[in-house]
C-alpha atoms as a PDB file:
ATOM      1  CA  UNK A   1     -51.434 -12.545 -99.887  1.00  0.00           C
ATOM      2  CA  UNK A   2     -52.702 -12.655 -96.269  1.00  0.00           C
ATOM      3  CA  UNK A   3     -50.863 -12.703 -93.126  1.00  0.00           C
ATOM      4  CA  UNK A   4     -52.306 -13.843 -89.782  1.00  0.00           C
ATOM      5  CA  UNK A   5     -50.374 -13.915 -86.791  1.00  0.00           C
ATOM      6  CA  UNK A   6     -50.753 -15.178 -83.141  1.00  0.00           C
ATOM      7  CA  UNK A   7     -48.844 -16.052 -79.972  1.00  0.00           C
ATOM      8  CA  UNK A   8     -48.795 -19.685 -80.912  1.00  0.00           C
ATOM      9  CA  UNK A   9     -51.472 -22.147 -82.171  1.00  0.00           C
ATOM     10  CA  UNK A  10     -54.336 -20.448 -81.273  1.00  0.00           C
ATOM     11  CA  UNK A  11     -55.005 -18.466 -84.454  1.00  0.00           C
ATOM     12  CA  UNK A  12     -55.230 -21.832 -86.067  1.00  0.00           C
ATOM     13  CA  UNK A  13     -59.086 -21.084 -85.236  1.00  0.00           C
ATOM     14  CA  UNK A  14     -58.858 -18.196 -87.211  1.00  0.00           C
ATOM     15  CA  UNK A  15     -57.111 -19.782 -90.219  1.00  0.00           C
ATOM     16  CA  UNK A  16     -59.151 -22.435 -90.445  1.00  0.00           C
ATOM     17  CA  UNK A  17     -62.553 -20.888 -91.157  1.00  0.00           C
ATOM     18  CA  UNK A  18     -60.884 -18.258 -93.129  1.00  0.00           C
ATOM     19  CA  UNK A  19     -59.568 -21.514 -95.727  1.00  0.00           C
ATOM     20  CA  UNK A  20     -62.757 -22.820 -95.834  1.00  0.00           C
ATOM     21  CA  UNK A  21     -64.238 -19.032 -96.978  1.00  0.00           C
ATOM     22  CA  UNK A  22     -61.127 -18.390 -99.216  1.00  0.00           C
ATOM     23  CA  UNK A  23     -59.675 -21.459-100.509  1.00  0.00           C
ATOM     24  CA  UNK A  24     -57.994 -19.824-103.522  1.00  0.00           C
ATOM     25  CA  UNK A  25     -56.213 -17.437-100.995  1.00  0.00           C
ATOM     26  CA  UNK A  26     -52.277 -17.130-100.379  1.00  0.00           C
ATOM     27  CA  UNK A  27     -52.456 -17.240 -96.794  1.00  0.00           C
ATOM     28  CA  UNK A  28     -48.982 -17.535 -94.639  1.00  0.00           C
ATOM     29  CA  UNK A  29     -49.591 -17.965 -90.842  1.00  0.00           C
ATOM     30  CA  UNK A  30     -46.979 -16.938 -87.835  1.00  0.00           C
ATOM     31  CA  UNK A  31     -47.269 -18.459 -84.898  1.00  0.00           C
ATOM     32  CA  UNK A  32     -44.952 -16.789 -82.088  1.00  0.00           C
ATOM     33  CA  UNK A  33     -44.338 -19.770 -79.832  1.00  0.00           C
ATOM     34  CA  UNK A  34     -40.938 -19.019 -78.739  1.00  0.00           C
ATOM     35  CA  UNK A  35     -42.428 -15.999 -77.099  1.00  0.00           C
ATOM     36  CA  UNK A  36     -46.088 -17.511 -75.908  1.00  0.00           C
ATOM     37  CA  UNK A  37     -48.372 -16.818 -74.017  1.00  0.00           C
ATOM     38  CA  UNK A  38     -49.158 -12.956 -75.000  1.00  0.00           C
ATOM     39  CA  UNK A  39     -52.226 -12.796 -72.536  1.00  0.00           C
ATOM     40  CA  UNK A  40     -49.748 -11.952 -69.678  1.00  0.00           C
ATOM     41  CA  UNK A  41     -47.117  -9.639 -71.731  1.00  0.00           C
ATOM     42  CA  UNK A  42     -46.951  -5.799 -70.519  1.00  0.00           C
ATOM     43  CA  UNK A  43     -48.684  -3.403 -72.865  1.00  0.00           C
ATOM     44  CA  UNK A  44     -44.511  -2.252 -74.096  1.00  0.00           C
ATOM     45  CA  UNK A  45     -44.004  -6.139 -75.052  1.00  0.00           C
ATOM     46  CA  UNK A  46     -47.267  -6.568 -76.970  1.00  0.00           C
ATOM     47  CA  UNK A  47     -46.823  -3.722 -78.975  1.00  0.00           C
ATOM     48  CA  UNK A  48     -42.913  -5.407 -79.859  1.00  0.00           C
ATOM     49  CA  UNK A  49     -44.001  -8.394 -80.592  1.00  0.00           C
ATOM     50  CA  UNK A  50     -47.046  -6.952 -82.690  1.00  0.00           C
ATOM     51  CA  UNK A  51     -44.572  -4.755 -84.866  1.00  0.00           C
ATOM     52  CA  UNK A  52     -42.180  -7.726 -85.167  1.00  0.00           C
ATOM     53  CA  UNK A  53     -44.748 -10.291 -86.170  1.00  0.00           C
ATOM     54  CA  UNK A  54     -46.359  -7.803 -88.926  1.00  0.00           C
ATOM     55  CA  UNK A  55     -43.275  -6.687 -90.509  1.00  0.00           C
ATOM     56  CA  UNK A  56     -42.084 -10.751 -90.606  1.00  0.00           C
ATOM     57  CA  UNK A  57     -45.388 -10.875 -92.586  1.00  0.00           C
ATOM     58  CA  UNK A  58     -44.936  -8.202 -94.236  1.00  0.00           C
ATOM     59  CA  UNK A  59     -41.552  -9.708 -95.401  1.00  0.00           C
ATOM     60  CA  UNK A  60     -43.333 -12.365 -96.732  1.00  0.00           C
ATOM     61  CA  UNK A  61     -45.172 -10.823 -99.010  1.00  0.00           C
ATOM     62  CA  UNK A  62     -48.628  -9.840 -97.075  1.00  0.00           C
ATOM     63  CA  UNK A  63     -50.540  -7.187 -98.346  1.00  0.00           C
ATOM     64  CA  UNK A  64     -53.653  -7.702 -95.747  1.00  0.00           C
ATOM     65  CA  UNK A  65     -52.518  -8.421 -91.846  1.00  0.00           C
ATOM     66  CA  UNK A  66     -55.207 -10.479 -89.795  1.00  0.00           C
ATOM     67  CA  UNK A  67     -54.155 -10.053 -85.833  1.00  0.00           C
ATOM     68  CA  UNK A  68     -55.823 -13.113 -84.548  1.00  0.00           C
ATOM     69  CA  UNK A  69     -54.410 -12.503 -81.240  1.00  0.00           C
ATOM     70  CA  UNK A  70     -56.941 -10.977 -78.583  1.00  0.00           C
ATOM     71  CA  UNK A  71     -53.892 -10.038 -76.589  1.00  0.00           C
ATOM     72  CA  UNK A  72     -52.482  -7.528 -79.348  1.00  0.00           C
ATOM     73  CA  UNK A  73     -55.704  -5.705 -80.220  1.00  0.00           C
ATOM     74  CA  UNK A  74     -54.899  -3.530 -77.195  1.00  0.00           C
ATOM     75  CA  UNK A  75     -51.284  -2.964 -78.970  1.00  0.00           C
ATOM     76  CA  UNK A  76     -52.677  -1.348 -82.495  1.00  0.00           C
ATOM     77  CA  UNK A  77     -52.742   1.973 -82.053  1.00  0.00           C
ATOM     78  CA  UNK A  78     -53.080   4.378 -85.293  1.00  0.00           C
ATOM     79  CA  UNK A  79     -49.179   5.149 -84.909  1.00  0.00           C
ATOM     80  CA  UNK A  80     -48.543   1.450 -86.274  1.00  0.00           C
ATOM     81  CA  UNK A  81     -50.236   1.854 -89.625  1.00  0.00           C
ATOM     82  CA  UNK A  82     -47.785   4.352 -90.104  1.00  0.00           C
ATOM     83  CA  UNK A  83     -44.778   2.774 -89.076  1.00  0.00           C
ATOM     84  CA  UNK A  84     -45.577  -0.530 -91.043  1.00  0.00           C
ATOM     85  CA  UNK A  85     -47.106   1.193 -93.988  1.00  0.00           C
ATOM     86  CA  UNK A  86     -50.331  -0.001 -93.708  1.00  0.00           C
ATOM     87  CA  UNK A  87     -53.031   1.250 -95.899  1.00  0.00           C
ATOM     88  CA  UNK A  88     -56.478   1.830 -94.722  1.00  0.00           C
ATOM     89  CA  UNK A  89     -58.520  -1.676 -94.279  1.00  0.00           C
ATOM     90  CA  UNK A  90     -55.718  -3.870 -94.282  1.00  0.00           C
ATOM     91  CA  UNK A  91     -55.376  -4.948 -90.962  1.00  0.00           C
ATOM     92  CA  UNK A  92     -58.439  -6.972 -89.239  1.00  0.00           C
ATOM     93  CA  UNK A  93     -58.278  -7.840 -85.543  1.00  0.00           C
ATOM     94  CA  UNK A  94     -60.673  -9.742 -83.570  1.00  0.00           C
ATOM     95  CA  UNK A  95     -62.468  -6.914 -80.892  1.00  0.00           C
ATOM     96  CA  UNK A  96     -64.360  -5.340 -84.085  1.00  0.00           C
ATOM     97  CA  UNK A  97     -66.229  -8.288 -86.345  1.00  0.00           C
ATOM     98  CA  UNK A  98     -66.951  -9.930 -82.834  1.00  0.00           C
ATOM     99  CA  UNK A  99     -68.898  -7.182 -80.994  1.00  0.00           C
ATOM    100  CA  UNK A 100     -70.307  -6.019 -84.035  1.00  0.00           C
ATOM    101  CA  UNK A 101     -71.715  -9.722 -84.354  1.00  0.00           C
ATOM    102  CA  UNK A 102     -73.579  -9.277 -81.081  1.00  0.00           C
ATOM    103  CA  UNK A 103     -74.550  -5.801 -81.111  1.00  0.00           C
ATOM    104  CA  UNK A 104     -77.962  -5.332 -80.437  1.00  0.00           C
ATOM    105  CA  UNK A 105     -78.668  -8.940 -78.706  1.00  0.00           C
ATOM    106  CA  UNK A 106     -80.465  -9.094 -75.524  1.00  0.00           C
ATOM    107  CA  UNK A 107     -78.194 -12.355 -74.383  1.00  0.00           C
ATOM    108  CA  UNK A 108     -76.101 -11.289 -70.649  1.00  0.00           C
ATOM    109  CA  UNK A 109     -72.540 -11.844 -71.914  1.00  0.00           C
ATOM    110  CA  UNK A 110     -69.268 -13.039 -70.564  1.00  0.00           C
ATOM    111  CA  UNK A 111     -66.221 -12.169 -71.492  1.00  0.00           C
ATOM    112  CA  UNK A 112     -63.589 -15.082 -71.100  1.00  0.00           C
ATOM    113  CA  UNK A 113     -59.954 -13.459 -72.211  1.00  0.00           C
ATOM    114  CA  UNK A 114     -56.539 -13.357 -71.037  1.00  0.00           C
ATOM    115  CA  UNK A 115     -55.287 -10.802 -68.183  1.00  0.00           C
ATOM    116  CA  UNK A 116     -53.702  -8.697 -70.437  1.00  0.00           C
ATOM    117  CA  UNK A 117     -57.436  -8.458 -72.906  1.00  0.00           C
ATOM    118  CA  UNK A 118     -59.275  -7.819 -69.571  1.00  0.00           C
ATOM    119  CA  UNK A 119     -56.857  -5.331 -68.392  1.00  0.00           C
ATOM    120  CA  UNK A 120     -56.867  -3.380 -71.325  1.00  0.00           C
ATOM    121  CA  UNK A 121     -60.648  -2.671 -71.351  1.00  0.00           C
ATOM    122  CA  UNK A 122     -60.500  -3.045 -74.923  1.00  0.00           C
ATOM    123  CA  UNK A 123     -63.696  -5.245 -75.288  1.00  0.00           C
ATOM    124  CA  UNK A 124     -65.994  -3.471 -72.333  1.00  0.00           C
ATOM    125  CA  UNK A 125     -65.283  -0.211 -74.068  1.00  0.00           C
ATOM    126  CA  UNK A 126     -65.976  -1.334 -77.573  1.00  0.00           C
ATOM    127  CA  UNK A 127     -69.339  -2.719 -76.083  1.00  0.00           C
ATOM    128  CA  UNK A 128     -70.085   0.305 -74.035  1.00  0.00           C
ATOM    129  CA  UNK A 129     -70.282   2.006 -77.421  1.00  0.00           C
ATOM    130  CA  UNK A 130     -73.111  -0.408 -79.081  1.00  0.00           C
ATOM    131  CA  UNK A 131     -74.852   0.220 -75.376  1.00  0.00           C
ATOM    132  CA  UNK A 132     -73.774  -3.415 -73.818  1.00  0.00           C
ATOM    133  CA  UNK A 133     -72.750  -4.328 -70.092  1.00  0.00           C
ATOM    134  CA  UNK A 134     -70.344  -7.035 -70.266  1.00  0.00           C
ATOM    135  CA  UNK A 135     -68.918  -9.366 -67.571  1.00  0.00           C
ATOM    136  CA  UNK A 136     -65.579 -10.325 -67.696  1.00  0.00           C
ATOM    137  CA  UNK A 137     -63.558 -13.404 -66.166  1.00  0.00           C
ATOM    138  CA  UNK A 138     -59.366 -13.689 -66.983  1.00  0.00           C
ATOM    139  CA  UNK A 139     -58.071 -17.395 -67.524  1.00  0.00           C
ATOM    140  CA  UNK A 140     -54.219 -16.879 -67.207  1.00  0.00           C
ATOM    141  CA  UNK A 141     -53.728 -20.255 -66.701  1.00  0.00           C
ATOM    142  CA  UNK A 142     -55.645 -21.388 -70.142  1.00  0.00           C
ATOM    143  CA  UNK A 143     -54.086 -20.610 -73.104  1.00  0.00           C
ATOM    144  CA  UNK A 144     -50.562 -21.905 -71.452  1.00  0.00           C
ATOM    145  CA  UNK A 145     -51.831 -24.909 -71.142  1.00  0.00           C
ATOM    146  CA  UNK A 146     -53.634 -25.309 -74.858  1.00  0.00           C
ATOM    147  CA  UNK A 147     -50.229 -23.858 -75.989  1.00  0.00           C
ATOM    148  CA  UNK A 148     -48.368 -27.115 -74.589  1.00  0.00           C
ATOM    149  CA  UNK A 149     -50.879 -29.380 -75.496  1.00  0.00           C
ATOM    150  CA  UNK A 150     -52.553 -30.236 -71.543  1.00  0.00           C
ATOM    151  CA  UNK A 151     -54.515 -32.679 -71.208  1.00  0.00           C
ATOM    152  CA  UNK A 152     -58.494 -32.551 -71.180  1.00  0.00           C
ATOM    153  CA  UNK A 153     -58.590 -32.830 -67.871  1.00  0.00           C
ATOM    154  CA  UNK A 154     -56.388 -30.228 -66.815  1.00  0.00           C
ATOM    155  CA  UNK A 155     -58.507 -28.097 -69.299  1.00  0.00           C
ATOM    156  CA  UNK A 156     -61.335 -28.754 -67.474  1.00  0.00           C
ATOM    157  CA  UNK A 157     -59.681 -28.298 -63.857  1.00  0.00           C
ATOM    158  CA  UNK A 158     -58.500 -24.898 -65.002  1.00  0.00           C
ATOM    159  CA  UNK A 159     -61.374 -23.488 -66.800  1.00  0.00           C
ATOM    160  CA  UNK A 160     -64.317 -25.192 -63.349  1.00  0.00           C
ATOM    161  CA  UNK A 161     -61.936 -23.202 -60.856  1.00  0.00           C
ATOM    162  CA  UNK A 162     -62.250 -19.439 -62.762  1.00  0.00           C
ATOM    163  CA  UNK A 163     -65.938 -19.780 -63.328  1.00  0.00           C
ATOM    164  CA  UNK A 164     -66.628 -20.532 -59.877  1.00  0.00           C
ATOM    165  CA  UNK A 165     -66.242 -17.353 -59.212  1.00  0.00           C
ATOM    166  CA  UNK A 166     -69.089 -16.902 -61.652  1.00  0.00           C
ATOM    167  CA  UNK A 167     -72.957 -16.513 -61.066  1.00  0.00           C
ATOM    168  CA  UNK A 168     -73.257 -18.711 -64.769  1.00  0.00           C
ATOM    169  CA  UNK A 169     -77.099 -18.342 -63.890  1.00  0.00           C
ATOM    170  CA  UNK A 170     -76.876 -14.648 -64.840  1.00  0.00           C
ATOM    171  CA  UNK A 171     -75.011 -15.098 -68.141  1.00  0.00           C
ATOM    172  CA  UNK A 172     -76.470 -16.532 -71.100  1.00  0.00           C
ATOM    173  CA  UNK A 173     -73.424 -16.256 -73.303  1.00  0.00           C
ATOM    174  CA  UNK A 174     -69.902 -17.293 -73.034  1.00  0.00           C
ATOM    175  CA  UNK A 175     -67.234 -14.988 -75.703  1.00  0.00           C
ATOM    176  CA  UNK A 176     -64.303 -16.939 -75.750  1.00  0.00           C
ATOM    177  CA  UNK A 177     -62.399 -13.942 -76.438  1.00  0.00           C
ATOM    178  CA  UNK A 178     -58.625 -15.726 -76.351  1.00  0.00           C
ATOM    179  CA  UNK A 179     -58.249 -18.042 -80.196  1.00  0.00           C
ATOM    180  CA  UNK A 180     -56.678 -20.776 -77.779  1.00  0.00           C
ATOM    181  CA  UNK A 181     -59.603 -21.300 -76.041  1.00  0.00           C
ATOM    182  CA  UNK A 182     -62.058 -22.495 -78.542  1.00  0.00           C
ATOM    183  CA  UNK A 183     -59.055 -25.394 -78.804  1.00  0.00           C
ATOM    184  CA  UNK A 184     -60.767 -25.825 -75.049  1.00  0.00           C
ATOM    185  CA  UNK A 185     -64.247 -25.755 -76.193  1.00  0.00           C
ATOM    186  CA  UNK A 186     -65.212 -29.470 -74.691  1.00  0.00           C
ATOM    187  CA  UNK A 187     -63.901 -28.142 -71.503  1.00  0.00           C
ATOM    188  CA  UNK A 188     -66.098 -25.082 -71.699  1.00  0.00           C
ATOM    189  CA  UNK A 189     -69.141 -27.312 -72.763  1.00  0.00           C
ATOM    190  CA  UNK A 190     -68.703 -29.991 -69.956  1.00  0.00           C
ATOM    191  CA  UNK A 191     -68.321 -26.653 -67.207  1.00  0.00           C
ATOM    192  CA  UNK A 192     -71.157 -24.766 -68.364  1.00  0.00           C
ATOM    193  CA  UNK A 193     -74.772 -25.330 -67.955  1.00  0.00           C
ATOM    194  CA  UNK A 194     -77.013 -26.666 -71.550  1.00  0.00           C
ATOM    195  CA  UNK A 195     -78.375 -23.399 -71.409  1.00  0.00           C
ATOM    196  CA  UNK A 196     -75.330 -21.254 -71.855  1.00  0.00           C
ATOM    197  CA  UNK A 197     -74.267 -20.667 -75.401  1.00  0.00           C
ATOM    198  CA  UNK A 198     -70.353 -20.327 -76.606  1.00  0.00           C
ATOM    199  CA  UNK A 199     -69.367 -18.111 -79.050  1.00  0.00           C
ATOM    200  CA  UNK A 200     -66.370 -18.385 -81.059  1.00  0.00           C
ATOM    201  CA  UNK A 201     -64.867 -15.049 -82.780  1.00  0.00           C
ATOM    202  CA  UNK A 202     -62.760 -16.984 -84.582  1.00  0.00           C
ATOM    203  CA  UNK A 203     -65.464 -17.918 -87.475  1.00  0.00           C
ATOM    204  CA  UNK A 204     -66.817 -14.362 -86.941  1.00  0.00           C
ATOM    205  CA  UNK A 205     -63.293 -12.604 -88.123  1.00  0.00           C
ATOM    206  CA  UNK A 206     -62.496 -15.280 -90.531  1.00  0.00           C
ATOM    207  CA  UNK A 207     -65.976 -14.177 -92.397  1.00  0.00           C
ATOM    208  CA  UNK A 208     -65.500 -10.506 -92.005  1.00  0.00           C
ATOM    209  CA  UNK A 209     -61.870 -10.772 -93.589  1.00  0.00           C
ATOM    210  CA  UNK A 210     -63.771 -13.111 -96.481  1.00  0.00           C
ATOM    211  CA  UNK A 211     -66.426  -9.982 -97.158  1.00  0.00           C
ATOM    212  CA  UNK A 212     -63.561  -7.538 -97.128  1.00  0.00           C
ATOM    213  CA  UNK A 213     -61.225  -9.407 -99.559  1.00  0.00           C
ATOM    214  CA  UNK A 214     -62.192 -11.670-101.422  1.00  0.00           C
ATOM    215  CA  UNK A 215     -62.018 -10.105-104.709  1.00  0.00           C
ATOM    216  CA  UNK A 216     -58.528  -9.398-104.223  1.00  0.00           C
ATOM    217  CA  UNK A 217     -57.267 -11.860-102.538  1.00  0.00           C
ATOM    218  CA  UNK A 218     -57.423 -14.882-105.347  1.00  0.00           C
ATOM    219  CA  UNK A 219     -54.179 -16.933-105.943  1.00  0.00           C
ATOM    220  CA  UNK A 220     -53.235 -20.427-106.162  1.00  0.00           C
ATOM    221  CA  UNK A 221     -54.197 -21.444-102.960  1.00  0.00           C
ATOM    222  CA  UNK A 222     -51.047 -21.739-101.233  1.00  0.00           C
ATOM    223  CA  UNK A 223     -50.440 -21.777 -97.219  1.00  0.00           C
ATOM    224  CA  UNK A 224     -47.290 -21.885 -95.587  1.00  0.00           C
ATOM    225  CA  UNK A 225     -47.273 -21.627 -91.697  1.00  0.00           C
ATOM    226  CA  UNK A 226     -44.183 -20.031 -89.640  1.00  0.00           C
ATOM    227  CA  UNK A 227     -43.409 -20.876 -86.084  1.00  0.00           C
ATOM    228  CA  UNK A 228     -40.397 -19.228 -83.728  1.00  0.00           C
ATOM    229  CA  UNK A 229     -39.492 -22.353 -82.123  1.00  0.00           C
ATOM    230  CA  UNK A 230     -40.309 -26.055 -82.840  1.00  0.00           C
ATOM    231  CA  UNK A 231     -43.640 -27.212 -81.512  1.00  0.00           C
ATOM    232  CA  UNK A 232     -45.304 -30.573 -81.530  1.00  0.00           C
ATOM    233  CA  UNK A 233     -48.397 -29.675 -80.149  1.00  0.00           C
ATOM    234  CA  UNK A 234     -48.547 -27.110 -83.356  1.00  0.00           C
ATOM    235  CA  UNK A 235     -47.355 -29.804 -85.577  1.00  0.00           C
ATOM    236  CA  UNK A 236     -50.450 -32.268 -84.143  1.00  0.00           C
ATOM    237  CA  UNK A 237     -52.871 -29.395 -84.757  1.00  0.00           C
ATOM    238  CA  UNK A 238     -52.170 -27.985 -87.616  1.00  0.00           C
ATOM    239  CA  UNK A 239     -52.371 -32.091 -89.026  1.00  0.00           C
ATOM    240  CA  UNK A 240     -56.253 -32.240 -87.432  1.00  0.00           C
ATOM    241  CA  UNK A 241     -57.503 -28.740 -88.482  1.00  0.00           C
ATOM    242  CA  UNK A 242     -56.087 -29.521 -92.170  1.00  0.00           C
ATOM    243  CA  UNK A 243     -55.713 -33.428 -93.226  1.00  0.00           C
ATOM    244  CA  UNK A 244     -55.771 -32.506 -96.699  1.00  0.00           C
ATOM    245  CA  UNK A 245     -54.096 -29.610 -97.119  1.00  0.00           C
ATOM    246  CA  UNK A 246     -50.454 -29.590 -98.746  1.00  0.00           C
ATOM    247  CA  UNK A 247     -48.500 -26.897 -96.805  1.00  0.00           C
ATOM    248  CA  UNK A 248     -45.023 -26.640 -95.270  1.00  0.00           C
ATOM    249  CA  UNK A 249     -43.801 -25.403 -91.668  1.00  0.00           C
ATOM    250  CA  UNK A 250     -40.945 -22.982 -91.561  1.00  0.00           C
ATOM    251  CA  UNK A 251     -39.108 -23.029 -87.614  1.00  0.00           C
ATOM    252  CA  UNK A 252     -37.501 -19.803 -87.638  1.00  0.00           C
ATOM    253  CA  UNK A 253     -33.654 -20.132 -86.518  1.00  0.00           C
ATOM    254  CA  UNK A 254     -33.024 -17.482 -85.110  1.00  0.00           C
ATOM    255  CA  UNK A 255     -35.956 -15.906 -83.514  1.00  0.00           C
ATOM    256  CA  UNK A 256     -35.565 -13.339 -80.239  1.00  0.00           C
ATOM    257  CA  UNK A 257     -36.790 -14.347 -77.186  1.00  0.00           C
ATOM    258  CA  UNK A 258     -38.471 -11.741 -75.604  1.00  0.00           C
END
């Protein structure tokens, strides 16, 4: 069975590619809302609320951990294979798949992430090794907002005031490098010139965990998705991004507040 996690509704951009790849898959999804937004944790509280989240997956019966959290990439150090008894290929975060995707392209990239992504280096260092420059732009404000279901045009105020401090005529690429912010994607589109093109890693992991698994991970289909504290903005998503799909959500009781 596979177990993504995320700071809230975000990863649904992960999960929902990923069905589409694997639809015979046991997937269950945690979505730490109670404790959301990551992108502005300290590096101690990511790496808590990284260990909590796998082992409550792990609980449940995942064998293969997908971190669709940005945030937490930054968190996985080596130690925490260890410590949750992971073997070797079963965890798949989002820094990896998504600049392997663009290694090699000649496009001027921009990194669009939370504070605590940018301030980790994570991504600029992962590109230095394929030989890539990146630029880099922090949204704190962003994934807040997605999380508690702003409006569009709040979207759009937030995301026009970071890129001002942008020269978008030197970037040909936009990463959105946070799984809430493809949720934002018309706000990114109505911001940014025709000529700029958004990427979102979200469909890039989702395939590389397809490739990796999918012989193994064949079942009866079933997805069950866990939040830490009652959302309706999760609720109305997880209705749009699956209409058809028969699944159950589980509100934790008694989850810790950070």
């Amino acid at each position: 069975m596979i177990g993504i996690f995320d700071s809230g509704l975000g990863g649904l951009t992960v999960l929902k590619p990923l069905r589409e790849l694997l639809p015979r898959a046991d997937i269950t999804y945690f979505g730490d809302i109670r404790n959301a937004p990551y992108g502005n944790r300290s590096h101690e509280e990511l790496t808590r609320l990284t260990v909590d989240a796998i082992r409550l997956l792990r609980a449940h019966g995942a064998t293969g951990i997908v971190s669709a959290c940005n945030s937490v990439s930054a968190s996985l150090s080596l130690s925490l294979f260890d410590t949750l008894e992971l073997g070797p290929g079963r965890l798949i975060e989002m820094v990896g798949p998504t600049v392997a995707s663009l290694k090699g392209t000649d496009e001027r990239l921009l990194l669009c992430a939370t504070s605590a992504t940018i301030r980790s280096q994570i991504y600029q260092s992962a590109f230095a090794m394929v030989g890539k420059d990146i630029a880099t732009l922090a949204l704190p404000d962003l994934a807040g907002a997605v999380e508690r279901g702003a409006p569009q045009a709040e979207l759009e105020a937030i995301v026009l005031s970071e890129l001002m401090e942008i020269n978008i005529d030197s970037i040909d690429a936009v990463i959105l490098a946070c799984t809430h912010y493809p949720l934002a994607v018309e706000a990114f589109r109505r911001v940014l010139p025709d000529h700029v093109r958004i990427i979102n890693p979200g469909t890039v992991v989702a395939a590389r965990v397809a490739r990796a698994w999918e012989h193994e991970e064949t079942g009866e289909g079933r997805m069950r998705l866990i939040i830490s504290a009652e959302s309706a903005p999760f609720r109305a998503m997880a209705k749009q991004a699956f209409p058809d799909e028969d699944y159950e959500i589980e509100v934790l009781e008694h989850a810790e507040t950070a």
